[in-house]
C-alpha atoms as a PDB file:
ATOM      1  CA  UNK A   1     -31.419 108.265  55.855  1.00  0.00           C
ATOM      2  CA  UNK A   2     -31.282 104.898  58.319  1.00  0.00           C
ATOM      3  CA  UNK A   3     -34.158 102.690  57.504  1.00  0.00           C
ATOM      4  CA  UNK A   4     -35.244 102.273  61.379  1.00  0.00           C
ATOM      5  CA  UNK A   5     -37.253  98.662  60.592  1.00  0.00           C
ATOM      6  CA  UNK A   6     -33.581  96.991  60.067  1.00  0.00           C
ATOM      7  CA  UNK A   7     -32.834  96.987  63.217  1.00  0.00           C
ATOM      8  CA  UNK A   8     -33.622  94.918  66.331  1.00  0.00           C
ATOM      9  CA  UNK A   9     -33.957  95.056  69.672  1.00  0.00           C
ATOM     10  CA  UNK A  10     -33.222  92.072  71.747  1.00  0.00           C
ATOM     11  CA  UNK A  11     -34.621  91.866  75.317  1.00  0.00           C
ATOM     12  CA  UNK A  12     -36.699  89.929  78.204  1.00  0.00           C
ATOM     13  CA  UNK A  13     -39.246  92.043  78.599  1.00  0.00           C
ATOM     14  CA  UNK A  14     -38.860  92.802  82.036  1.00  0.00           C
ATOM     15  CA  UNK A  15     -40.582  95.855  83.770  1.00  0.00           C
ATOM     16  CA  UNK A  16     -38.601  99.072  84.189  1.00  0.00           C
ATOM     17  CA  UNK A  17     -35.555  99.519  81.537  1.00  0.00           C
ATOM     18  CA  UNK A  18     -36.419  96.407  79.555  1.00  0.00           C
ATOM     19  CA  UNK A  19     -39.654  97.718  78.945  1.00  0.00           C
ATOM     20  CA  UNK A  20     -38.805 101.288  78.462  1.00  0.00           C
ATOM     21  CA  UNK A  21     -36.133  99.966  75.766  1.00  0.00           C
ATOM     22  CA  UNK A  22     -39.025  98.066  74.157  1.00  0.00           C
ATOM     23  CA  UNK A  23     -41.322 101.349  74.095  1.00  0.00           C
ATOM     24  CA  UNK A  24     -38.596 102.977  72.631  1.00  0.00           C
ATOM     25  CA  UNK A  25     -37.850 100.470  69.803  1.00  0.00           C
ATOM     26  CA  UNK A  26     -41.656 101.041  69.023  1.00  0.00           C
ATOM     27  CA  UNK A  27     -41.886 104.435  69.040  1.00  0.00           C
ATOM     28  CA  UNK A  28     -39.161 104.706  66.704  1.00  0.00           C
ATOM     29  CA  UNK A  29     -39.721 101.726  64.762  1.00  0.00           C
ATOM     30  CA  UNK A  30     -37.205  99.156  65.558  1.00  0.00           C
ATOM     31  CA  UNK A  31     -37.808  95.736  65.663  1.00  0.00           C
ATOM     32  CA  UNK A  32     -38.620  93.993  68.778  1.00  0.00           C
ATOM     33  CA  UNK A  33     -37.747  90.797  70.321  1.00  0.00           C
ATOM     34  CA  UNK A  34     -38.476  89.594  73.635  1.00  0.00           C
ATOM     35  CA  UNK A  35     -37.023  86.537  75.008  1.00  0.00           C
ATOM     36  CA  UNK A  36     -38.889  83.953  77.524  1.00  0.00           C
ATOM     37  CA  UNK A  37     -39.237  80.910  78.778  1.00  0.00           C
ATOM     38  CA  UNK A  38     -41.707  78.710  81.188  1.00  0.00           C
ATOM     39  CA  UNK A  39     -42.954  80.434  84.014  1.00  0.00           C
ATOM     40  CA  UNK A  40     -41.428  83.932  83.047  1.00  0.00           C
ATOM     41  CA  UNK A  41     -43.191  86.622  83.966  1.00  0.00           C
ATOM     42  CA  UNK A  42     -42.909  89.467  81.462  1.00  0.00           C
ATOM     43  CA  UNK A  43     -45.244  93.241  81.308  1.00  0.00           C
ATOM     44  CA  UNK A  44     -43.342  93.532  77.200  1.00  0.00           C
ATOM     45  CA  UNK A  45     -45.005  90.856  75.315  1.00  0.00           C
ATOM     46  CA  UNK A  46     -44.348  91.999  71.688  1.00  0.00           C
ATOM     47  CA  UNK A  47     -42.495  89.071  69.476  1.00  0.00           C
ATOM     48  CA  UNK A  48     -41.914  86.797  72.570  1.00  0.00           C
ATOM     49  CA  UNK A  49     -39.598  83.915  71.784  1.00  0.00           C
ATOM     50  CA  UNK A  50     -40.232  81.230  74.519  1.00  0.00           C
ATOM     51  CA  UNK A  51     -37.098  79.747  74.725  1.00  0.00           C
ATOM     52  CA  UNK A  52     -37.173  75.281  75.132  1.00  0.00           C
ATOM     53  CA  UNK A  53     -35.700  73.639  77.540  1.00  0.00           C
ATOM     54  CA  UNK A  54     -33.294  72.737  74.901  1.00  0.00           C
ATOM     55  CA  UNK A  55     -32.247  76.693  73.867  1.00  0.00           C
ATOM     56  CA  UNK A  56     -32.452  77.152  77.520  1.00  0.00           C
ATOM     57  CA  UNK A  57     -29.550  75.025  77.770  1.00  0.00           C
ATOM     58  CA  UNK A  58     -27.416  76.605  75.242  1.00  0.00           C
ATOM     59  CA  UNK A  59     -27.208  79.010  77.776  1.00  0.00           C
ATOM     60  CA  UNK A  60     -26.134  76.805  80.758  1.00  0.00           C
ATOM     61  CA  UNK A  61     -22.908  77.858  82.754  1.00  0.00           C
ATOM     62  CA  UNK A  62     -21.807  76.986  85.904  1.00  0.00           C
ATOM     63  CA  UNK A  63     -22.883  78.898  88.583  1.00  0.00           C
ATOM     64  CA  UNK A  64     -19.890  78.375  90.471  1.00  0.00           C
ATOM     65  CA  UNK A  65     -17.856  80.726  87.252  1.00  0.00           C
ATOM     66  CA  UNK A  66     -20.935  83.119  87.498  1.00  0.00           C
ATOM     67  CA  UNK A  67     -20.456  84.045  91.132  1.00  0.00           C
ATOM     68  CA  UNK A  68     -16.600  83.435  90.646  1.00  0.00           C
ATOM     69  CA  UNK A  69     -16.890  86.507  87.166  1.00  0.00           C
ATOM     70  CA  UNK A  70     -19.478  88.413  89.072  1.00  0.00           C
ATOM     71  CA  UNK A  71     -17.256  88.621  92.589  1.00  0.00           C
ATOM     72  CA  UNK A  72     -20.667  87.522  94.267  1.00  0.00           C
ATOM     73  CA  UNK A  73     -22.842  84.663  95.811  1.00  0.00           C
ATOM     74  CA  UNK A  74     -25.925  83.855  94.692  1.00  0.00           C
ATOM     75  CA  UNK A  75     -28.653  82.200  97.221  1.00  0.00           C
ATOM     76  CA  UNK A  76     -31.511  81.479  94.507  1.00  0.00           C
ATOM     77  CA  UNK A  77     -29.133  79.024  92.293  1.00  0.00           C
ATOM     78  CA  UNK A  78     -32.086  77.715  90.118  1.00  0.00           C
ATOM     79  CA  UNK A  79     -34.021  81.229  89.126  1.00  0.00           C
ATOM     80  CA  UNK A  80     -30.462  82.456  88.652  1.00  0.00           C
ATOM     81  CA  UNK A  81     -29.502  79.537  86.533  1.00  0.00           C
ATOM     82  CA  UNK A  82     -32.778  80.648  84.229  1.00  0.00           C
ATOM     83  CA  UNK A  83     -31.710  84.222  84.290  1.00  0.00           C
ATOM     84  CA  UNK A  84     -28.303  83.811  82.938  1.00  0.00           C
ATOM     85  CA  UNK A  85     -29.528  81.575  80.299  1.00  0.00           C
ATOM     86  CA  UNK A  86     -32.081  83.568  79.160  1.00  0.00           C
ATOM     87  CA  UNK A  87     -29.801  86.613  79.148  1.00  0.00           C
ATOM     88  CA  UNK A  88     -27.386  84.435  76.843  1.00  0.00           C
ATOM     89  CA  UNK A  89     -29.823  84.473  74.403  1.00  0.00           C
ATOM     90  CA  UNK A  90     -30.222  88.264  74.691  1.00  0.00           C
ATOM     91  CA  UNK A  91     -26.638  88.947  74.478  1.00  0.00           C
ATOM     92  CA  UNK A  92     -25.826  86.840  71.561  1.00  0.00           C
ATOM     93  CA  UNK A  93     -28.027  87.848  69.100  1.00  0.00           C
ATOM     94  CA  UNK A  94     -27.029  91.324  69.538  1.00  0.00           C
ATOM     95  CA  UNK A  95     -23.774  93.450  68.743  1.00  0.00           C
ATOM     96  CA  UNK A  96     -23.754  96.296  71.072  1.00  0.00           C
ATOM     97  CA  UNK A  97     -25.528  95.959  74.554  1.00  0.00           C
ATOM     98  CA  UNK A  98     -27.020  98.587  76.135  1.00  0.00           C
ATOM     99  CA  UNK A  99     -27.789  98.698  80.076  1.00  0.00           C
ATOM    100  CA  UNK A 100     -29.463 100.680  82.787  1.00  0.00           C
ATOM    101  CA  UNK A 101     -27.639  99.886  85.865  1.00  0.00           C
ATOM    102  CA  UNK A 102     -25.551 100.562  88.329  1.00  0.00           C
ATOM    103  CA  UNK A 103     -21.501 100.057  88.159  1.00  0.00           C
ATOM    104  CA  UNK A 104     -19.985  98.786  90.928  1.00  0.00           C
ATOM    105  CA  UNK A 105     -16.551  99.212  92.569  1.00  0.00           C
ATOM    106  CA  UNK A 106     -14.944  95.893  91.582  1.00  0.00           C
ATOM    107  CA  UNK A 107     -16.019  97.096  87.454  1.00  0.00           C
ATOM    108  CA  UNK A 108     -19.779  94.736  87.417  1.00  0.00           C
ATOM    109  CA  UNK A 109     -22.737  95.728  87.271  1.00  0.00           C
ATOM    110  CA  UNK A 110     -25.080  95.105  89.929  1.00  0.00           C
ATOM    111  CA  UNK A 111     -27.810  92.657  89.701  1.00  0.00           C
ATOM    112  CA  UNK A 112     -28.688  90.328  86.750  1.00  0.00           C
ATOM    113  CA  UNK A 113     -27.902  93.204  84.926  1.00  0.00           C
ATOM    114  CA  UNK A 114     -24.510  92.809  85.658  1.00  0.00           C
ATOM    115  CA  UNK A 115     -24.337  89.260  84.054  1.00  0.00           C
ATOM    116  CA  UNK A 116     -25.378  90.413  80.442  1.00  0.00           C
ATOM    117  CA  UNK A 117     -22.775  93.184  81.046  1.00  0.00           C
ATOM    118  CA  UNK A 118     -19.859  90.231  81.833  1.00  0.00           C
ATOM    119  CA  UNK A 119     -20.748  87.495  79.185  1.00  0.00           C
ATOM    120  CA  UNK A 120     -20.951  90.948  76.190  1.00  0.00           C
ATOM    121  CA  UNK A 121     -17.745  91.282  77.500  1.00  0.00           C
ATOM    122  CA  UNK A 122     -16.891  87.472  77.267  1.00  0.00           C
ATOM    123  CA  UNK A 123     -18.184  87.352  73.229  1.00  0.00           C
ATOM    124  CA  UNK A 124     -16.484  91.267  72.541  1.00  0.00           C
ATOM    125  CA  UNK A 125     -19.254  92.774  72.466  1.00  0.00           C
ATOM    126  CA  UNK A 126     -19.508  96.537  72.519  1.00  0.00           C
ATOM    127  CA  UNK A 127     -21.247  97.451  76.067  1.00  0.00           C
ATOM    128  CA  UNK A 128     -22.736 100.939  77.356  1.00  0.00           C
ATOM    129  CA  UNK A 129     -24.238 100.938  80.808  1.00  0.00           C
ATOM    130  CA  UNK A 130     -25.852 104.397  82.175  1.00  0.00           C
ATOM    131  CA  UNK A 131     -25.390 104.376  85.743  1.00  0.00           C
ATOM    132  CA  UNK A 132     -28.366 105.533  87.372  1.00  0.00           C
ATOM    133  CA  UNK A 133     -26.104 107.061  90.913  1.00  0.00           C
ATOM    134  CA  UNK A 134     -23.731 109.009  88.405  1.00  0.00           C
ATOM    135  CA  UNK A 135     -26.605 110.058  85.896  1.00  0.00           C
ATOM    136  CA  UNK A 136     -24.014 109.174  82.710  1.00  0.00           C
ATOM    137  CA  UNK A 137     -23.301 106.523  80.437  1.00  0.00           C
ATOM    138  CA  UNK A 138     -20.186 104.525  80.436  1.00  0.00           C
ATOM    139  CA  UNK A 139     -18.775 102.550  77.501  1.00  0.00           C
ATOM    140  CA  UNK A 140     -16.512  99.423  78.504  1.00  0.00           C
ATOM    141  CA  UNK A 141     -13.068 100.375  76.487  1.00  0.00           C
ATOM    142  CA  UNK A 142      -9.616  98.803  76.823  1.00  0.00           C
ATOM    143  CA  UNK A 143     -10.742  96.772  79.721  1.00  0.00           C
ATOM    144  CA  UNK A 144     -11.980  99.772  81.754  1.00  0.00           C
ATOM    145  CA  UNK A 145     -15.282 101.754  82.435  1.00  0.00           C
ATOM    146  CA  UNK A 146     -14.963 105.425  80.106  1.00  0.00           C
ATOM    147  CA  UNK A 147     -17.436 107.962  79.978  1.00  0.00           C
ATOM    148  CA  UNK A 148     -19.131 107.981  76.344  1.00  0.00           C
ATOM    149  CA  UNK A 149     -22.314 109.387  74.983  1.00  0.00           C
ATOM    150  CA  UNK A 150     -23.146 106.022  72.636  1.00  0.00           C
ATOM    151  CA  UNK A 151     -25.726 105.574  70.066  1.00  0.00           C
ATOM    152  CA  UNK A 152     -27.232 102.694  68.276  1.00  0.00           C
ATOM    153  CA  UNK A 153     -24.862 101.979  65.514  1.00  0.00           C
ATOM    154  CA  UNK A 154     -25.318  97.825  64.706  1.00  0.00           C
ATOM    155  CA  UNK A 155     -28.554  96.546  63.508  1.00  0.00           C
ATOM    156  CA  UNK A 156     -28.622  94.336  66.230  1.00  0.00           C
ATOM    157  CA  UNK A 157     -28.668  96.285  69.767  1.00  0.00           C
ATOM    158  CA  UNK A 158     -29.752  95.087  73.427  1.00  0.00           C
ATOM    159  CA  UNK A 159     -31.697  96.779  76.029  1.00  0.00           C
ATOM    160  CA  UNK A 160     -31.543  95.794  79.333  1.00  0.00           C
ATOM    161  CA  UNK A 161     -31.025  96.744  83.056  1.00  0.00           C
ATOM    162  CA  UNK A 162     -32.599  97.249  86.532  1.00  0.00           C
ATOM    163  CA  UNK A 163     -36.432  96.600  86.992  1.00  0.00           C
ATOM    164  CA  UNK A 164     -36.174  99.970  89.213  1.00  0.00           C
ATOM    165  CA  UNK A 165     -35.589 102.031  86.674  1.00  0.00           C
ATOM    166  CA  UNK A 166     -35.666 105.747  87.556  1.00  0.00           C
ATOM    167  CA  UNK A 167     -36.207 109.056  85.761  1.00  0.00           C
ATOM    168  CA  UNK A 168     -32.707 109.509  84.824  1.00  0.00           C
ATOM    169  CA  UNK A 169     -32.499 106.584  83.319  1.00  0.00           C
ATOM    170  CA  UNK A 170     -35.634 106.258  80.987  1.00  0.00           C
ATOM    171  CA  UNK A 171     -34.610 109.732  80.112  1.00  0.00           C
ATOM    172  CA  UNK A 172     -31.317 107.894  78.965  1.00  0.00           C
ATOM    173  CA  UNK A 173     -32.759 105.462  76.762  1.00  0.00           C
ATOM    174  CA  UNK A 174     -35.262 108.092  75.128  1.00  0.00           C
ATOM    175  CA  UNK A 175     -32.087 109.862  74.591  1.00  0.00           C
ATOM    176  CA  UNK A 176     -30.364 107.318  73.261  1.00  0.00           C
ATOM    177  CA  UNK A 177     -32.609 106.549  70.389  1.00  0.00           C
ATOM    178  CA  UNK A 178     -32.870 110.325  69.896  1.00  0.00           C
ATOM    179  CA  UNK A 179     -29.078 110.438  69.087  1.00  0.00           C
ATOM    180  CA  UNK A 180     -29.567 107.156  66.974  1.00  0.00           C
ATOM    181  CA  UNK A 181     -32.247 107.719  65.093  1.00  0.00           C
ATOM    182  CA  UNK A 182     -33.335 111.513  65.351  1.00  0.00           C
ATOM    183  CA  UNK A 183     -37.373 112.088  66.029  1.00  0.00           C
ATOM    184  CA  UNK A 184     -39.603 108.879  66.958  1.00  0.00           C
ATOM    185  CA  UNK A 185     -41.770 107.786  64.183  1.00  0.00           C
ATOM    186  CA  UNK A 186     -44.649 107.436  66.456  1.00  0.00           C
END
């Protein structure tokens, strides 16, 4: 039998699919942490880490290689900037990433979303995005999107994804931990 309590879920804390993730973790009895930082508004407060201006930093990239990776412009440069730095945080502590999202033509992800998606990619991370339009999960494999039904194998996971989350996809997460883990604990 898995003991549940070993692992951890890294997030922000976000509504919609960071906060389902974070329900999730609790009903089953993961771990929890939620990453923040001044002036961050998050509806998941359990085990907030406010990230320094300092560990905010170690997060800092260019904005001209985000846009440049993502394929995109980006108007708000300084909530952006915070964003992607806070989302480093997420995606490095963690060895498979998990997403809620939608995948778009050019192989991102849309949204903020999609940056977590790119810099798992960056570090080799394993990545799993369910796309809410197609209503299935997709695991990135030999540098291309393949369908996949994943589960939560590493000890150190992240949940993340669109704020408007839909049925489909907090279905997806619920069955996600189902395949991992088997009945919630709570």
């Amino acid at each position: 039998m898995v003991d549940i309590s070993l692992y951890t879920l890294y997030s922000g804390g976000h509504a919609g699919s960071e906060e389902t993730f974070g329900r999730c973790a609790e009903r089953w009895g993961c771990q929890e942490v939620n990453f923040s930082y001044s002036g961050h508004k998050i509806t998941r407060d359990k085990n907030v880490i406010k990230l320094s201006v300092d560990e905010m930093k170690a997060g800092d990239i260019s904005m001209e290689i985000v846009s440049r990776h993502m394929r995109r412009n980006y108007s708000e440069v300084e909530q952006i900037r915070r964003v992607t730095q806070q989302i480093y945080h997420i995606v490095t502590n963690a060895d498979h990433i998990f997403a809620i999202g939608l995948i778009l033509a050019n192989d991102t992800v849309k949204g903020g979303t999609g940056w977590g998606v790119e810099l798992a990619k960056f570090f080799n991370r394993t990545v799993s995005v369910f796309d809410q339009e197609r209503n299935d999960w997709f695991s990135w494999k030999d540098k291309k999107w393949v369908a996949d039904k994943p589960v939560i194998f590493n000890n150190t996971f992240a949940g993340t994804g669109t704020r408007n989350i839909n049925d489909a996809g907090k279905e997806a997460i619920e069955d996600l931990f189902g395949r991992s883990f088997g009945q919630p604990q709570a």
